[in-house]
PDB file of N, CA and C in Angstrom:
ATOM      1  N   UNK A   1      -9.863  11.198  -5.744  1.00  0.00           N
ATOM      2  CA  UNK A   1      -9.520  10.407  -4.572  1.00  0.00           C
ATOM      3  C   UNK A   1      -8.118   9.824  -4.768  1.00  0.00           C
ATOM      4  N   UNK A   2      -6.952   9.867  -3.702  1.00  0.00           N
ATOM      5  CA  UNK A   2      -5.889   9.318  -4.112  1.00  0.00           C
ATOM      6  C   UNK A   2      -5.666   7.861  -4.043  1.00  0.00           C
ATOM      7  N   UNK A   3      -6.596   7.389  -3.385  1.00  0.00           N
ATOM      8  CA  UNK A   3      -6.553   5.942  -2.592  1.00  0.00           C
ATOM      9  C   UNK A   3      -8.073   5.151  -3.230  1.00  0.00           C
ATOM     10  N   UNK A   4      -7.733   4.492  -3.729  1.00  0.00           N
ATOM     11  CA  UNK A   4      -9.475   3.056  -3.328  1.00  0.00           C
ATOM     12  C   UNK A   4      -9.133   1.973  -3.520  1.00  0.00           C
ATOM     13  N   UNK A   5     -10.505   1.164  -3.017  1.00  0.00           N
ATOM     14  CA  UNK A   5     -10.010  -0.437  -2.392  1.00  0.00           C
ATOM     15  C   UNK A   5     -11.043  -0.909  -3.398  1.00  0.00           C
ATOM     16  N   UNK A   6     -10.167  -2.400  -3.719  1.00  0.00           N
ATOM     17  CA  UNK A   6     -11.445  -2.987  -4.444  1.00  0.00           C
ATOM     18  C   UNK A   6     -11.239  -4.042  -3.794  1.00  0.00           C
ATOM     19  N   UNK A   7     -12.541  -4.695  -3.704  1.00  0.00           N
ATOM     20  CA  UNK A   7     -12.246  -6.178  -3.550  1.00  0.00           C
ATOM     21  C   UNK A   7     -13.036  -7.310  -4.120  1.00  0.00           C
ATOM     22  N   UNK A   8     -12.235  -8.492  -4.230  1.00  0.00           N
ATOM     23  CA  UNK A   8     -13.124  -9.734  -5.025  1.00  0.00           C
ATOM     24  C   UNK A   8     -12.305 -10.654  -4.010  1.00  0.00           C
ATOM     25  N   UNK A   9     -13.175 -11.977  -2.905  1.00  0.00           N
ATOM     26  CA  UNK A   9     -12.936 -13.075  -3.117  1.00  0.00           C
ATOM     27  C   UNK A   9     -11.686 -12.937  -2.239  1.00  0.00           C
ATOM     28  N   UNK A  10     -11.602 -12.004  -0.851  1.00  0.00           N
ATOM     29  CA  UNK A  10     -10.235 -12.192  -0.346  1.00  0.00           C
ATOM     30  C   UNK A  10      -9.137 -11.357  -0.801  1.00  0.00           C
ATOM     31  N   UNK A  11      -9.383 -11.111  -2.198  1.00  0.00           N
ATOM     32  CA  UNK A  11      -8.293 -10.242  -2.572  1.00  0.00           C
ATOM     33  C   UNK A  11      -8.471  -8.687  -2.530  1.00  0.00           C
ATOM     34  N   UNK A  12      -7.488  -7.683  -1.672  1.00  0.00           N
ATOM     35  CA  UNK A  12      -8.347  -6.655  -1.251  1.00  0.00           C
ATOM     36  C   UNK A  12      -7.061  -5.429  -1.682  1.00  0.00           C
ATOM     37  N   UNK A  13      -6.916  -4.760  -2.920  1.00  0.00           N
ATOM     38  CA  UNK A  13      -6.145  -4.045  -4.096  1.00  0.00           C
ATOM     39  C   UNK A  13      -6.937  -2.641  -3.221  1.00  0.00           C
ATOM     40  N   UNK A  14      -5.797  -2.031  -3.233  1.00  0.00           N
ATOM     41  CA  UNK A  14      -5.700  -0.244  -2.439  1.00  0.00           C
ATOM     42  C   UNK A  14      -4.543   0.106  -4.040  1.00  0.00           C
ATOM     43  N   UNK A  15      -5.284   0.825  -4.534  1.00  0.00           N
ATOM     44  CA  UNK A  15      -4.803   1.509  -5.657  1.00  0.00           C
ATOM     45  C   UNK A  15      -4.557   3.155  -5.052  1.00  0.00           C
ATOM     46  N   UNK A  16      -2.807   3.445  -5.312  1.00  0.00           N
ATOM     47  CA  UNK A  16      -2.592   4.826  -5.064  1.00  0.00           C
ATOM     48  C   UNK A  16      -2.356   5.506  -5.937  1.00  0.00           C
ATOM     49  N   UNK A  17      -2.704   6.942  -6.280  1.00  0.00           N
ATOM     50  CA  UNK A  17      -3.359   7.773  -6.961  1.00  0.00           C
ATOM     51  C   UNK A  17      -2.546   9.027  -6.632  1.00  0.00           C
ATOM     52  N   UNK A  18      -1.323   9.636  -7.896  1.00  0.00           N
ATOM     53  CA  UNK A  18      -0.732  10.952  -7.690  1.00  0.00           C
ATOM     54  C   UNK A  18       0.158  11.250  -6.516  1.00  0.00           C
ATOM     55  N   UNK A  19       0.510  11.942  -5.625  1.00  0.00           N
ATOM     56  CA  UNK A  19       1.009  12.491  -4.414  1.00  0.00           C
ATOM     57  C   UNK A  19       0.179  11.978  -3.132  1.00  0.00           C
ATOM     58  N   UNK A  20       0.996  10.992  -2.682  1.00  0.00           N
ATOM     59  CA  UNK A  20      -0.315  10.331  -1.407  1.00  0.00           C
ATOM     60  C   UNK A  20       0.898  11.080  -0.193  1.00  0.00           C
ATOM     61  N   UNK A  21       0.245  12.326   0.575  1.00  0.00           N
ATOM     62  CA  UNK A  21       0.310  13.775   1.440  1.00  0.00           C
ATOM     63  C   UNK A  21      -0.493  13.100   2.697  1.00  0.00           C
ATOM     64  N   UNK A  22      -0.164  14.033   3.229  1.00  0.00           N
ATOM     65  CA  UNK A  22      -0.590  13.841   4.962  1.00  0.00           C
ATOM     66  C   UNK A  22      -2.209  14.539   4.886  1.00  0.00           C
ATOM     67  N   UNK A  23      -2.614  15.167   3.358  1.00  0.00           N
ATOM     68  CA  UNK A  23      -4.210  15.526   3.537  1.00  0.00           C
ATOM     69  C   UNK A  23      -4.630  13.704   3.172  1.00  0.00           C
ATOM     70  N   UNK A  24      -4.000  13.330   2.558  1.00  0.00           N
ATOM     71  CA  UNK A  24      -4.643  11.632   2.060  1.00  0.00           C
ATOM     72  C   UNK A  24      -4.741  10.602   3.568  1.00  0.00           C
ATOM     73  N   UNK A  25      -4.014  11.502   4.736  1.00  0.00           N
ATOM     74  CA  UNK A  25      -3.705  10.131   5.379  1.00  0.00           C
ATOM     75  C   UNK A  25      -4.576   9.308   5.978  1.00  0.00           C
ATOM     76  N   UNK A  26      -5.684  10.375   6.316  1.00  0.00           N
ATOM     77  CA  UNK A  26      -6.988  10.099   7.028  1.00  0.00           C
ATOM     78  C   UNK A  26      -7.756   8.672   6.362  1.00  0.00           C
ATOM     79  N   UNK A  27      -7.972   9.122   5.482  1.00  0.00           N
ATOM     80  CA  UNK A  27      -8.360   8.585   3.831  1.00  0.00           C
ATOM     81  C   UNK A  27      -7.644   6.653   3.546  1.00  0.00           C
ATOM     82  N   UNK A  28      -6.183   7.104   3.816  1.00  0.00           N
ATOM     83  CA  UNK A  28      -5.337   5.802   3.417  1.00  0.00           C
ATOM     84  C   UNK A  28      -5.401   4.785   4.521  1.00  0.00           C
ATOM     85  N   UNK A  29      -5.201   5.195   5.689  1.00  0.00           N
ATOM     86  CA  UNK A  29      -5.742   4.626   6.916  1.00  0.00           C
ATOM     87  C   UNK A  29      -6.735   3.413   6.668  1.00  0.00           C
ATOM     88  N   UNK A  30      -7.845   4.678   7.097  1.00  0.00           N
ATOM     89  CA  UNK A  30      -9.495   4.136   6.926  1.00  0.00           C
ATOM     90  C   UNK A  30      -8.960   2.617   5.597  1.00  0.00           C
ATOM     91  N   UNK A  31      -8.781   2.631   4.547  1.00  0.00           N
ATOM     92  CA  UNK A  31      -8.814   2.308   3.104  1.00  0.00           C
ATOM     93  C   UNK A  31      -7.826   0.642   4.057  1.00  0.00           C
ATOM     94  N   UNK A  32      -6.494   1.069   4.392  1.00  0.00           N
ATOM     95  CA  UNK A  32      -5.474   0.098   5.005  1.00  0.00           C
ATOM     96  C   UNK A  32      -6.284  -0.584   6.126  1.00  0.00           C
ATOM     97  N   UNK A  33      -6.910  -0.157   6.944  1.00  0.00           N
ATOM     98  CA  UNK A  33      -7.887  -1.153   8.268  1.00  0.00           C
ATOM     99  C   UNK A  33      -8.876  -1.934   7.521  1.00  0.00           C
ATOM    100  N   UNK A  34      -9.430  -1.369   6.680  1.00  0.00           N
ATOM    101  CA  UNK A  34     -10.944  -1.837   5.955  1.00  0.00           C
ATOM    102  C   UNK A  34     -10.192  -3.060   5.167  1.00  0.00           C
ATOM    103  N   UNK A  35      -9.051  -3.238   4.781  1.00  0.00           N
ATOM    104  CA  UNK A  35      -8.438  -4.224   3.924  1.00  0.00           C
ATOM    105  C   UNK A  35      -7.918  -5.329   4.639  1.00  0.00           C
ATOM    106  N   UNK A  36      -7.282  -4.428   5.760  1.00  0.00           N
ATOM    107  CA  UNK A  36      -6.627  -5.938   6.503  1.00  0.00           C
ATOM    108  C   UNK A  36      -7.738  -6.594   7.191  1.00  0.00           C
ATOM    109  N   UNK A  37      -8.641  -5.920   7.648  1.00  0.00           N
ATOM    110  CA  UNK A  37      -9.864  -7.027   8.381  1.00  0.00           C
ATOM    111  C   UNK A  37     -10.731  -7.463   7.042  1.00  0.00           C
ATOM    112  N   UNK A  38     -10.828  -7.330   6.422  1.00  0.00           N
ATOM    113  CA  UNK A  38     -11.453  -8.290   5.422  1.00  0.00           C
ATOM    114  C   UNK A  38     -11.001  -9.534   4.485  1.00  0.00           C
ATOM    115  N   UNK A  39      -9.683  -9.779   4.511  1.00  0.00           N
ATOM    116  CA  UNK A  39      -9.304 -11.131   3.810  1.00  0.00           C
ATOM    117  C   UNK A  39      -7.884 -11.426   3.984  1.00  0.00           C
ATOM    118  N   UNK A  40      -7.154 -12.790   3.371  1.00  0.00           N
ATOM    119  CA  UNK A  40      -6.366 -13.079   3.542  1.00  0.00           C
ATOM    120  C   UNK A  40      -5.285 -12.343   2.749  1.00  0.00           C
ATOM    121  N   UNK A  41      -5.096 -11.468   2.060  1.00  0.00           N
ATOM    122  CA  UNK A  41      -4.459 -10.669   1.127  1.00  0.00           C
ATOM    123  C   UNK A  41      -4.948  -9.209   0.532  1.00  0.00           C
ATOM    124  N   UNK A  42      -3.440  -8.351   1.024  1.00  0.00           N
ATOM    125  CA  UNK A  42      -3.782  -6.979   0.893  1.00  0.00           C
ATOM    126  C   UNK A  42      -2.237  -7.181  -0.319  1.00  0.00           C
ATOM    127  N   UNK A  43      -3.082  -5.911  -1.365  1.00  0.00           N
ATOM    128  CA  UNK A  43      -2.139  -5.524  -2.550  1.00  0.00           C
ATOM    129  C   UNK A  43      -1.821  -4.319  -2.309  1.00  0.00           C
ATOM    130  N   UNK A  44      -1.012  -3.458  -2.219  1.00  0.00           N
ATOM    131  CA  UNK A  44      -0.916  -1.938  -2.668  1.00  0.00           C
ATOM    132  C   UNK A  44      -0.446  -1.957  -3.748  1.00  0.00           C
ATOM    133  N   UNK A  45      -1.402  -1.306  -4.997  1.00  0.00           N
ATOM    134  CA  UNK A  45      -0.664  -1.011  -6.264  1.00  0.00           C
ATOM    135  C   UNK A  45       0.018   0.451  -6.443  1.00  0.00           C
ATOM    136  N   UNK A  46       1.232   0.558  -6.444  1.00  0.00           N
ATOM    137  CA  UNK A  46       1.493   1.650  -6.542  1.00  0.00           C
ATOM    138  C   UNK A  46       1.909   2.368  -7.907  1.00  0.00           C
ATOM    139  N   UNK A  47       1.577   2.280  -9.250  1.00  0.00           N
ATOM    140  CA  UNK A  47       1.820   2.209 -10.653  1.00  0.00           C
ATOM    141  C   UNK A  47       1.291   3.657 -10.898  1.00  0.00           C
ATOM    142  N   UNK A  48      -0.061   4.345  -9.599  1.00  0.00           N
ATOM    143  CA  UNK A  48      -0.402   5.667 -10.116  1.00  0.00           C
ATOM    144  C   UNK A  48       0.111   6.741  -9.123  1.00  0.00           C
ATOM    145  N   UNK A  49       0.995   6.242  -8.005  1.00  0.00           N
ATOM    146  CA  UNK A  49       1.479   6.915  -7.168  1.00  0.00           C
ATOM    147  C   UNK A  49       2.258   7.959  -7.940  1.00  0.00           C
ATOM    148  N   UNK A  50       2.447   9.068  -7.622  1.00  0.00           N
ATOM    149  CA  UNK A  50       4.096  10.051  -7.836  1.00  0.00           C
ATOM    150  C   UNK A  50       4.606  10.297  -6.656  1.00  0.00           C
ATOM    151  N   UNK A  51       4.101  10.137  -5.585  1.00  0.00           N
ATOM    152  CA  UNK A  51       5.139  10.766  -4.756  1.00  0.00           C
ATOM    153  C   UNK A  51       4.344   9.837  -3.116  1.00  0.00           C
ATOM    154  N   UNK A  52       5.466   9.389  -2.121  1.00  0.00           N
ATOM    155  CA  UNK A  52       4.476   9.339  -0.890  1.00  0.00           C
ATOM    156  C   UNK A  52       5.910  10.349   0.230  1.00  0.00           C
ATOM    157  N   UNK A  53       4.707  11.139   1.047  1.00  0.00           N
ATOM    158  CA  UNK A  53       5.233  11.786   1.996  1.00  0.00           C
ATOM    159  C   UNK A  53       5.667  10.645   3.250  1.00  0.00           C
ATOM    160  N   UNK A  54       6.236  11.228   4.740  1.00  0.00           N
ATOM    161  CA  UNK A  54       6.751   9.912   5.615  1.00  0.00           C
ATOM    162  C   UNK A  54       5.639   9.624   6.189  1.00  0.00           C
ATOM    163  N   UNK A  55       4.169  10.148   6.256  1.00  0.00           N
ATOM    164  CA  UNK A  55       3.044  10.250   6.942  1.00  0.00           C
ATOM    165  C   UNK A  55       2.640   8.304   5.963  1.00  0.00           C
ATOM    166  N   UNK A  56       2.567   8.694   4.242  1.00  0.00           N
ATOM    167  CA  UNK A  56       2.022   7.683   4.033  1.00  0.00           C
ATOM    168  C   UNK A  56       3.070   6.838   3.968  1.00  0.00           C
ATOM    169  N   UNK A  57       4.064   6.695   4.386  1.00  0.00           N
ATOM    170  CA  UNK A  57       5.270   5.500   3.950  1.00  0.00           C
ATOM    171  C   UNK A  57       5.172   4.997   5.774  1.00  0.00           C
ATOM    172  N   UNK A  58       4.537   5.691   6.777  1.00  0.00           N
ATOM    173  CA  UNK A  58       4.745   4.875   7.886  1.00  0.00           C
ATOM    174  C   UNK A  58       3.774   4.334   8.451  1.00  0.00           C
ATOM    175  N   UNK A  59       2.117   4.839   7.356  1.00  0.00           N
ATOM    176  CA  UNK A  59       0.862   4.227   7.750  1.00  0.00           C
ATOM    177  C   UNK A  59       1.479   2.694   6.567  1.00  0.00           C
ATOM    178  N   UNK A  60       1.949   2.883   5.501  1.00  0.00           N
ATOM    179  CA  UNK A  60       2.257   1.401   4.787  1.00  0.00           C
ATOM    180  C   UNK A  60       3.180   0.639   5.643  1.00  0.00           C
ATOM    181  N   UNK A  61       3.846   1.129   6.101  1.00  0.00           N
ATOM    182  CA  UNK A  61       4.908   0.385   7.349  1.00  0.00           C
ATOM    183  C   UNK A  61       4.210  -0.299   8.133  1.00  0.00           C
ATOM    184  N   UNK A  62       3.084   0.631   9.507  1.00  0.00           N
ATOM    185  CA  UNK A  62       2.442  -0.042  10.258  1.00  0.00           C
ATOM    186  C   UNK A  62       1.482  -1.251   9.237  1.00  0.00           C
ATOM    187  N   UNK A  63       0.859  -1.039   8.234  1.00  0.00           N
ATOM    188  CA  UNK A  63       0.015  -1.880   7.814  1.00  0.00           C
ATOM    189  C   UNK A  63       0.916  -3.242   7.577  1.00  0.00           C
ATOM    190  N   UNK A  64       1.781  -2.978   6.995  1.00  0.00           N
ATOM    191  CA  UNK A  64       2.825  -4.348   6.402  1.00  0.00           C
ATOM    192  C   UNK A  64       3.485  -5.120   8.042  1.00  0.00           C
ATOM    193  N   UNK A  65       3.187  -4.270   8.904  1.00  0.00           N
ATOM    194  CA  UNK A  65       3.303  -5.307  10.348  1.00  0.00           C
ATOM    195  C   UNK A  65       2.404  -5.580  11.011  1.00  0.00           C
ATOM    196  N   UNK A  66       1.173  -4.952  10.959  1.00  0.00           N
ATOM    197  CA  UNK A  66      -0.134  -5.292  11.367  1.00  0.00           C
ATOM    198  C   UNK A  66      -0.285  -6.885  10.428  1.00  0.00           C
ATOM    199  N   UNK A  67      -0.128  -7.189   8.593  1.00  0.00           N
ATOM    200  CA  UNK A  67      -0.544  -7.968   8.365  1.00  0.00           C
ATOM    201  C   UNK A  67       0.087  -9.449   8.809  1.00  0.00           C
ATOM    202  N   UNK A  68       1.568  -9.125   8.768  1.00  0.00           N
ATOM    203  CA  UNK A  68       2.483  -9.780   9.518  1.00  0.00           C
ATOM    204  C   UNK A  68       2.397 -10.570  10.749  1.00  0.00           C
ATOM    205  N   UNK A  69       1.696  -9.665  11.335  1.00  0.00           N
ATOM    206  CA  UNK A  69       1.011 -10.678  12.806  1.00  0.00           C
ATOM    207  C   UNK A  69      -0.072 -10.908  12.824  1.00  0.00           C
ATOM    208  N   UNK A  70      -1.006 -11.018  11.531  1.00  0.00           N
ATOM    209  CA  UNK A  70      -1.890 -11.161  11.971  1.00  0.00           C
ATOM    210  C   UNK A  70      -2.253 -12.835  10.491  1.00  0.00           C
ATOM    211  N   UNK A  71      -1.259 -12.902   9.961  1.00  0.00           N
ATOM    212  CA  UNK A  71      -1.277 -13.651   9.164  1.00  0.00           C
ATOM    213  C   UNK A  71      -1.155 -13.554   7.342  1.00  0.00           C
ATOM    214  N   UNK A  72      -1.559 -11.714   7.676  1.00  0.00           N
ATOM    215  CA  UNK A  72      -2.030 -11.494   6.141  1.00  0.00           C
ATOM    216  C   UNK A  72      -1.120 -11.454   5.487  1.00  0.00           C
ATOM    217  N   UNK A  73      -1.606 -11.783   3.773  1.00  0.00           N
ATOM    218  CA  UNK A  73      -0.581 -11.499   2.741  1.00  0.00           C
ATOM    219  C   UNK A  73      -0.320 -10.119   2.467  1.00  0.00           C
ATOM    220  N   UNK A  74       1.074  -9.524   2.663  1.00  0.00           N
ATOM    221  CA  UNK A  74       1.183  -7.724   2.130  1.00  0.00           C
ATOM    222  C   UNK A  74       1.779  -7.734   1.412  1.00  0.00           C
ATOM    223  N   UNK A  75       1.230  -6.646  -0.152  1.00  0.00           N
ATOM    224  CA  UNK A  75       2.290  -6.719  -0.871  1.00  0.00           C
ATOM    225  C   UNK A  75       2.799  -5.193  -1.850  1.00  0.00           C
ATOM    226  N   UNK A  76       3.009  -4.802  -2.123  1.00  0.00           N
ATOM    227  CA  UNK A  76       3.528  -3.567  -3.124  1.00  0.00           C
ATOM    228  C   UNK A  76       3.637  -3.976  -4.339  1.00  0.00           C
ATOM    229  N   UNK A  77       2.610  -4.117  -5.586  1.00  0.00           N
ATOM    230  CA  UNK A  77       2.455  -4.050  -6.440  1.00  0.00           C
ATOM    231  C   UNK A  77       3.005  -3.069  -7.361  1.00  0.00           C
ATOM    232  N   UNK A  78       3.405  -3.359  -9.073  1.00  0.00           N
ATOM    233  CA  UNK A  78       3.353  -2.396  -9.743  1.00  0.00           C
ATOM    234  C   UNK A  78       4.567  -1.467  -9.992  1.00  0.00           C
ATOM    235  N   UNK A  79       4.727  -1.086 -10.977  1.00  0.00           N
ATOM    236  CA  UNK A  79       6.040  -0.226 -11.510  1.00  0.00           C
ATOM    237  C   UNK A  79       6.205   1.060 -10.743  1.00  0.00           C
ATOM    238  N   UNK A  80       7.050   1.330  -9.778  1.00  0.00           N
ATOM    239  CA  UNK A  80       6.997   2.944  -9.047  1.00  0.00           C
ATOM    240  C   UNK A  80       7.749   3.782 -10.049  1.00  0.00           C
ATOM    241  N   UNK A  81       7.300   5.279  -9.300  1.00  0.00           N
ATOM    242  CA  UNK A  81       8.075   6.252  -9.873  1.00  0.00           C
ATOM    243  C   UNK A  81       9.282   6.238  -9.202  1.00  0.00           C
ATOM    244  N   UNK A  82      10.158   6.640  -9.348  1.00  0.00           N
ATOM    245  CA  UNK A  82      11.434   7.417  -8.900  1.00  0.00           C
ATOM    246  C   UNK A  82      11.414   7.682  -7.300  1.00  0.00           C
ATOM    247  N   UNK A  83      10.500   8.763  -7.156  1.00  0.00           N
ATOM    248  CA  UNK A  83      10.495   8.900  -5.930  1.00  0.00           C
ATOM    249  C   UNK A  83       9.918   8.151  -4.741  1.00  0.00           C
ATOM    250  N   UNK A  84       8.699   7.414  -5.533  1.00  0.00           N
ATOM    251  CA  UNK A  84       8.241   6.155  -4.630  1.00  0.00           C
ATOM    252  C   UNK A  84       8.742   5.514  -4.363  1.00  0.00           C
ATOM    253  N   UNK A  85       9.708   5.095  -5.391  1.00  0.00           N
ATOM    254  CA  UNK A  85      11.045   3.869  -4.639  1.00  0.00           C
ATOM    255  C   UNK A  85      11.803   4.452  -3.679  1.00  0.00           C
ATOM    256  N   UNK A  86      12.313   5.582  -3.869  1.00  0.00           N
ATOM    257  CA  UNK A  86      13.561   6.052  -2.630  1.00  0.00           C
ATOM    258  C   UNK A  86      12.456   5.992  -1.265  1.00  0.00           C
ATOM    259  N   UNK A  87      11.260   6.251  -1.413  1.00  0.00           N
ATOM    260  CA  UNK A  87      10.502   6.584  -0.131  1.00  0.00           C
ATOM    261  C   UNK A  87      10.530   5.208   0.637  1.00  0.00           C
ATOM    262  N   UNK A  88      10.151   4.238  -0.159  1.00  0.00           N
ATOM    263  CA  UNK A  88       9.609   2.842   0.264  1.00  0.00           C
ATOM    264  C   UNK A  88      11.130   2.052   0.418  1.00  0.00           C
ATOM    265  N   UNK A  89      12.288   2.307  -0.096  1.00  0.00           N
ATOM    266  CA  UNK A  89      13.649   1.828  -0.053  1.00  0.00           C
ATOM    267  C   UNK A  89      14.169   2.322   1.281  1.00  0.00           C
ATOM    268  N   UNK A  90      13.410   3.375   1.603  1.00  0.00           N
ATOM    269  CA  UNK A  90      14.492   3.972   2.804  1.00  0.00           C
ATOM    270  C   UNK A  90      13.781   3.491   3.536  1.00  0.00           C
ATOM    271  N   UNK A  91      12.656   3.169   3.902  1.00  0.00           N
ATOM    272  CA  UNK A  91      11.476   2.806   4.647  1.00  0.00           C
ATOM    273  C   UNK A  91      11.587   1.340   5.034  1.00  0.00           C
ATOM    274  N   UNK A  92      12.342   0.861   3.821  1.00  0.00           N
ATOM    275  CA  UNK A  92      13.002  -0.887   3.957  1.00  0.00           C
ATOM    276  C   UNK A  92      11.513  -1.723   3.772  1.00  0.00           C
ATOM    277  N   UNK A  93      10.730  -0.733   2.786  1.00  0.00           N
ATOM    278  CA  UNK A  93       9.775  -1.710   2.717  1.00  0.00           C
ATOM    279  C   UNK A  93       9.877  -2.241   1.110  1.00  0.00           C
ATOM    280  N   UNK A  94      11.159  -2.229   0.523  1.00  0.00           N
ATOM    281  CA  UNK A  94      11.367  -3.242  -0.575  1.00  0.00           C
ATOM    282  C   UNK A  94      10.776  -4.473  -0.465  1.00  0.00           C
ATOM    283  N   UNK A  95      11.299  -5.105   0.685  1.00  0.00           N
ATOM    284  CA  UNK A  95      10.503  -6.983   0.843  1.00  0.00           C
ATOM    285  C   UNK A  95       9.327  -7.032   0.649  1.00  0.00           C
ATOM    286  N   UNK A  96       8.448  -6.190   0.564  1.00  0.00           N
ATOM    287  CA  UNK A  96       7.074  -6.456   0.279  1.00  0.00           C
ATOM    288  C   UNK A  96       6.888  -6.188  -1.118  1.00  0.00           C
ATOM    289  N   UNK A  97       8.132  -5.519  -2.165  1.00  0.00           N
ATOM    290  CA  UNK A  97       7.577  -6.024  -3.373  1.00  0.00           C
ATOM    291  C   UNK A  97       7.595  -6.530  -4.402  1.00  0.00           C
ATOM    292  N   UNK A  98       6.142  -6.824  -5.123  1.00  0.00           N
ATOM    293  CA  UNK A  98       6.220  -7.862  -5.762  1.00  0.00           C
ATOM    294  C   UNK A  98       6.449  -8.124  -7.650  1.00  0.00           C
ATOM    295  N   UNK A  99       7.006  -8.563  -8.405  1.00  0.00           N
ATOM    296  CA  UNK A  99       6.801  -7.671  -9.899  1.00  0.00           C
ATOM    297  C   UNK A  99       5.363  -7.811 -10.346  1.00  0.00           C
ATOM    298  N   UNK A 100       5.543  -6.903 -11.261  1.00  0.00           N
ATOM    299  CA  UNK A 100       3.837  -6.417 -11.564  1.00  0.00           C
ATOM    300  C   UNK A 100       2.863  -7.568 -12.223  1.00  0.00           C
ATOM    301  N   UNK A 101       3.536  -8.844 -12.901  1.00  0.00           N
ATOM    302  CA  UNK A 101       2.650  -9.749 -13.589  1.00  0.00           C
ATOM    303  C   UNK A 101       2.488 -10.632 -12.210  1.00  0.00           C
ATOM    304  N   UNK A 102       2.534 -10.247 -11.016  1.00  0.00           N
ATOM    305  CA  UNK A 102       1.381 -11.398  -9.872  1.00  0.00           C
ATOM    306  C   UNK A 102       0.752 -10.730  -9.281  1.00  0.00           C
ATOM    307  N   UNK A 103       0.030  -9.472  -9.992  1.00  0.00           N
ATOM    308  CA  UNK A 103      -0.832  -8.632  -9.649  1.00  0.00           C
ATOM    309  C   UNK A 103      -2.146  -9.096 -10.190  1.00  0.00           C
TER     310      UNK A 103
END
């Protein structure tokens, strides 16, 4: 699975997993709705990512403005690869992240 959610207590961690592709998107979605309606704080850890296509860099986009208006905490967790940063840099979704020890 490239994507799962855990949660404890409000805090609701979407751990990404290898090459997150437009077969994951269905998948990352579902994982991103189920998080923002359940608490005051969504994490994306991205530490097992290698790669995100523009499919998953614009479902993390919509999510990081969905939480935005709706109050929630969004954040991008975790050491990226190489290419995860250029994806999420061009995407201008740097501001959402956070260094890895307030994970």
């Amino acid at each position: 699975m490239p994507a799962t959610l855990e949660q404890d207590a409000g805090l609701n961690v979407i751990r990404l997993e290898g090459a997150m592709e437009i077969g994951c998107a269905a998948e990352l979605k579902r994982l991103l709705v189920e998080a923002l309606a359940s608490g005051p704080e969504v994490r994306i850890s991205q530490e097992g990512a290698t790669d995100l296509d523009v499919t998953a860099v614009q479902l993390l986009w919509a999510a990081a403005r969905q939480a935005q208006g709706a109050g929630v905490k969004f954040t991008l967790t975790g050491p990226a690869s190489r290419e995860v940063s250029a994806a999420l840099g061009e995407a201008g979704l740097q501001q959402f992240l956070v260094p890895v020890d307030a994970e």
